[in-house]
Protein backbone atom coordinates (compact mmCIF):
# COMPACT_ATOMS: atom_id res chain seq x y z
CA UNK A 1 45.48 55.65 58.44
CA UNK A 2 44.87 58.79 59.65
CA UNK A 3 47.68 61.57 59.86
CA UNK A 4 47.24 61.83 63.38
CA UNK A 5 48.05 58.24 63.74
CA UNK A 6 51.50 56.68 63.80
CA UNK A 7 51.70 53.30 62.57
CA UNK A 8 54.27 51.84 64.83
CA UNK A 9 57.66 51.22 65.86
CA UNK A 10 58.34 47.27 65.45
CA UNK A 11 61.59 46.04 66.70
CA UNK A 12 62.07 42.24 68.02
CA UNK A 13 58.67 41.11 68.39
CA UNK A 14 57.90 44.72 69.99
CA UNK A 15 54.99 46.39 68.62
CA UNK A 16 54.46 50.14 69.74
CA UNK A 17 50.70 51.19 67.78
CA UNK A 18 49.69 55.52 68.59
CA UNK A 19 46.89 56.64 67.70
CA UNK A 20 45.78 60.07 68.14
CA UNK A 21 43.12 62.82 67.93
CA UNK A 22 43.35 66.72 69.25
CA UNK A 23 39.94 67.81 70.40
CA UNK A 24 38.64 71.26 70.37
CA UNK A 25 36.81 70.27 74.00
CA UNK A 26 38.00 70.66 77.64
CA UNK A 27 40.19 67.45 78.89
CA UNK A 28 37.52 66.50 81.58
CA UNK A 29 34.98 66.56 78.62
CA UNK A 30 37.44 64.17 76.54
CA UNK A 31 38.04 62.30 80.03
CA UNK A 32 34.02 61.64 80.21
CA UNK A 33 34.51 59.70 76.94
CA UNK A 34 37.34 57.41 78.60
CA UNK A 35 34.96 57.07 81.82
CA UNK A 36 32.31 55.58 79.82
CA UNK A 37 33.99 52.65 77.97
CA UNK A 38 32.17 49.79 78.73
CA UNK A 39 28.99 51.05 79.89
CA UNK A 40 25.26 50.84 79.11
CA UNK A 41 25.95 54.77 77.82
CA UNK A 42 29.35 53.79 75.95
CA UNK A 43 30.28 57.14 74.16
CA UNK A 44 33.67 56.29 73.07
CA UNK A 45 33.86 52.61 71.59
CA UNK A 46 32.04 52.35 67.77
CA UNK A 47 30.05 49.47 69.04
CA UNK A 48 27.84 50.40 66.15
CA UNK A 49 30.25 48.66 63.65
CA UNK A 50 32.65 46.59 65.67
CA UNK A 51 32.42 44.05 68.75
CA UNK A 52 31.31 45.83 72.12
CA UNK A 53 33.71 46.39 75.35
CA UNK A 54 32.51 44.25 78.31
CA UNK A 55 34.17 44.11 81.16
CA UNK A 56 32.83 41.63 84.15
CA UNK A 57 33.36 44.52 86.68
CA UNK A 58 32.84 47.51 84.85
CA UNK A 59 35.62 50.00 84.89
CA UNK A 60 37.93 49.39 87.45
CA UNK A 61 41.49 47.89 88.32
CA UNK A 62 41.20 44.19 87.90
CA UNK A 63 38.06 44.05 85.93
CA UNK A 64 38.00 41.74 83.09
CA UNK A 65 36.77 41.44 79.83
CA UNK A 66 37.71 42.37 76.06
CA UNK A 67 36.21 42.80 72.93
CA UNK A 68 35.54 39.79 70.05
CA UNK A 69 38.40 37.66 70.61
CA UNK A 70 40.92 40.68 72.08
CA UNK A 71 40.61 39.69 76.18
CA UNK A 72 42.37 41.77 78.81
CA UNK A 73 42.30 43.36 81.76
CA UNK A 74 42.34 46.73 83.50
CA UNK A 75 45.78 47.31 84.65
CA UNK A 76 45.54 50.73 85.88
CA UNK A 77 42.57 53.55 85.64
CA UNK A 78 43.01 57.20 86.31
CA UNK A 79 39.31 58.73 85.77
CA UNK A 80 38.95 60.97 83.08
CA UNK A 81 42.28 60.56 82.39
CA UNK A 82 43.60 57.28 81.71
CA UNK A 83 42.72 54.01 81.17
CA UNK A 84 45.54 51.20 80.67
CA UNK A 85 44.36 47.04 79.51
CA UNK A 86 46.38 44.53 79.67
CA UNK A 87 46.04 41.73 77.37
CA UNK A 88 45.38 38.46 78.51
CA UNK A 89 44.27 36.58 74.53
CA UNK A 90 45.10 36.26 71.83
CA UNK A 91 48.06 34.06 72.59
CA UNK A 92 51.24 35.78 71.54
CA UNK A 93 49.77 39.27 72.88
CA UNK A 94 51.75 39.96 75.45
CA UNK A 95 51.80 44.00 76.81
CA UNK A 96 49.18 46.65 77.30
CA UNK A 97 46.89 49.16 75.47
CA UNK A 98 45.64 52.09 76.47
CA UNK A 99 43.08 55.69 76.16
CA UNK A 100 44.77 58.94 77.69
CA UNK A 101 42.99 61.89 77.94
CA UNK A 102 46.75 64.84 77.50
CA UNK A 103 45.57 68.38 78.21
CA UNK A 104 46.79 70.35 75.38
CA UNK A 105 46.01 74.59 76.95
CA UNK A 106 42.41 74.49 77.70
CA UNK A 107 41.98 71.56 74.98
CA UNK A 108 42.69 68.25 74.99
CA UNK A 109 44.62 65.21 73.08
CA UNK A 110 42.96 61.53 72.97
CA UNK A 111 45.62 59.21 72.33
CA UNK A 112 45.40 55.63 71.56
CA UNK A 113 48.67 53.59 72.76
CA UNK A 114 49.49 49.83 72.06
CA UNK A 115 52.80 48.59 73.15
CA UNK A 116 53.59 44.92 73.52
CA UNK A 117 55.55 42.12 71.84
CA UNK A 118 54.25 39.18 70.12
CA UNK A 119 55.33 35.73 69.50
CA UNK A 120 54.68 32.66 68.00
CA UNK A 121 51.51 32.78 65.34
CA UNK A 122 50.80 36.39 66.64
CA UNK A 123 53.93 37.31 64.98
CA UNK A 124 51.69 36.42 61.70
CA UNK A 125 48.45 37.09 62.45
CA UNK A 126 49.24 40.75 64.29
CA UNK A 127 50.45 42.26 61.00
CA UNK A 128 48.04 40.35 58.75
CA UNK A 129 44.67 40.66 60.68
CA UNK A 130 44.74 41.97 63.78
CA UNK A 131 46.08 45.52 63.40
CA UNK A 132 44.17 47.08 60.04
CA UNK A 133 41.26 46.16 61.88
CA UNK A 134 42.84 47.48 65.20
CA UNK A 135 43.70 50.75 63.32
CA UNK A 136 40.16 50.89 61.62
CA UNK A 137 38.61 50.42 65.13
CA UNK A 138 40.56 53.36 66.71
CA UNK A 139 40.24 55.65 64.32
CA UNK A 140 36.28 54.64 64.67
CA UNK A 141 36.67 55.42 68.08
CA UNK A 142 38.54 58.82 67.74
CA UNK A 143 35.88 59.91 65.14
CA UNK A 144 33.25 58.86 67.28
CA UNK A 145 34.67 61.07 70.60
CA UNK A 146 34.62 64.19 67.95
CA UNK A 147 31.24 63.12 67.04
CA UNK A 148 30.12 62.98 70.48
CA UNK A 149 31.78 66.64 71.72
CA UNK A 150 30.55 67.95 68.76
CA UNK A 151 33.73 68.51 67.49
CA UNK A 152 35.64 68.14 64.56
CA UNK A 153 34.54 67.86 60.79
CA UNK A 154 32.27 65.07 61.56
CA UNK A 155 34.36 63.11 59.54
CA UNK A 156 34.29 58.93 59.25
CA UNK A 157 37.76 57.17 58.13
CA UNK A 158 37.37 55.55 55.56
CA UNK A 159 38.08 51.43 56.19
CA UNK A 160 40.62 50.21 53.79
CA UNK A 161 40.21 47.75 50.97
CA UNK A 162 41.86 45.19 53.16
CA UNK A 163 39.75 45.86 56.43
CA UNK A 164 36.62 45.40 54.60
CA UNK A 165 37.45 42.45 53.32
CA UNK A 166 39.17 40.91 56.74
CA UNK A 167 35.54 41.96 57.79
CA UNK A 168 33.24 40.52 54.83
CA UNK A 169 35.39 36.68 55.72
CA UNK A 170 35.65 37.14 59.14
CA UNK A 171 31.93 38.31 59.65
CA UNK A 172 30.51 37.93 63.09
CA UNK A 173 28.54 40.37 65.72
CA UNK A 174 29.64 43.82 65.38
CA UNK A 175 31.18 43.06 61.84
CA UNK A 176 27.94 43.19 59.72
CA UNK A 177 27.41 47.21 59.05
CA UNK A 178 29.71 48.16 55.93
CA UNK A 179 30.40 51.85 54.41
């Protein structure tokens, strides 16, 4: 996981996930990225290697859609600000997560932000599945926003011995490409 990342606070069935990236860019630049998720010209989401966005509506409150088998929501959109989901599947998701562009001076912040509980099997499959391939994703999609401001050290994070194997068994559209 990246050291910008905080792997999260877990207390009851609560689940709190951040993931973050500071980006030598304006915040409307980094707000762009947010404003494009789900779009034909998609420059935040690593589509390349994981499941695409979709959302019926395109970006907008009450749109709906997910990616692979994550389904949600738009609960609340700010352009080039913020962007909040909330999940509606897998069963035992039960809370929100969310892109927010936070001006840092004349730069900007992308942060990453899961919070929700989980129950019954998701109280399994969350910690065994679902988030190293969550955290692989994000950090995909943070060093794919410093890709696209041309920003950063062009770096990829790396996918962990356990992520590539989730994603050699699971398999599937937008799990072929491997690094």
């Amino acid at each position: 996981m990246n050291p910008d990342s905080e792997r999260g606070k877990q207390a009851r069935g609560r689940t709190v996930v951040i993931h973050e990236r500071y980006l030598p860019s304006r915040p409307d630049e980094a707000g762009a990225l947010i404003d494009s998720l789900a779009s034909p010209k998609d420059r935040l989401w690593p589509r390349d290697a994981w499941p695409s966005m979709r959302l019926d509506s395109g970006l907008r409150v009450g749109s709906a859609g997910g990616h692979g088998p994550i389904r949600y929501s738009v609960e609340a959109y700010d352009p080039a600000r913020l962007v909040r989901f909330r999940f509606t599947a897998p069963r035992g998701f039960g809370g929100t997560h969310e892109f927010e562009v936070i001006p840092t001076g004349e730069h900007a912040t992308l942060r990453h932000v899961i919070d929700m509980r989980v129950s019954g099997l998701a109280r399994l499959s969350w910690p065994a599945i679902y988030a190293p391939l969550h955290d692989a994703l994000i950090e995909d999609a943070l060093d794919r926003a410093e890709s696209t401001l041309g920003v950063g050290a062009g770096r990829r994070s790396p996918w962990s011995p356990r992520v590539r194997a989730l994603r050699r068994v699971l398999g599937g559209p937008g799990l072929r490409r491997t690094r």
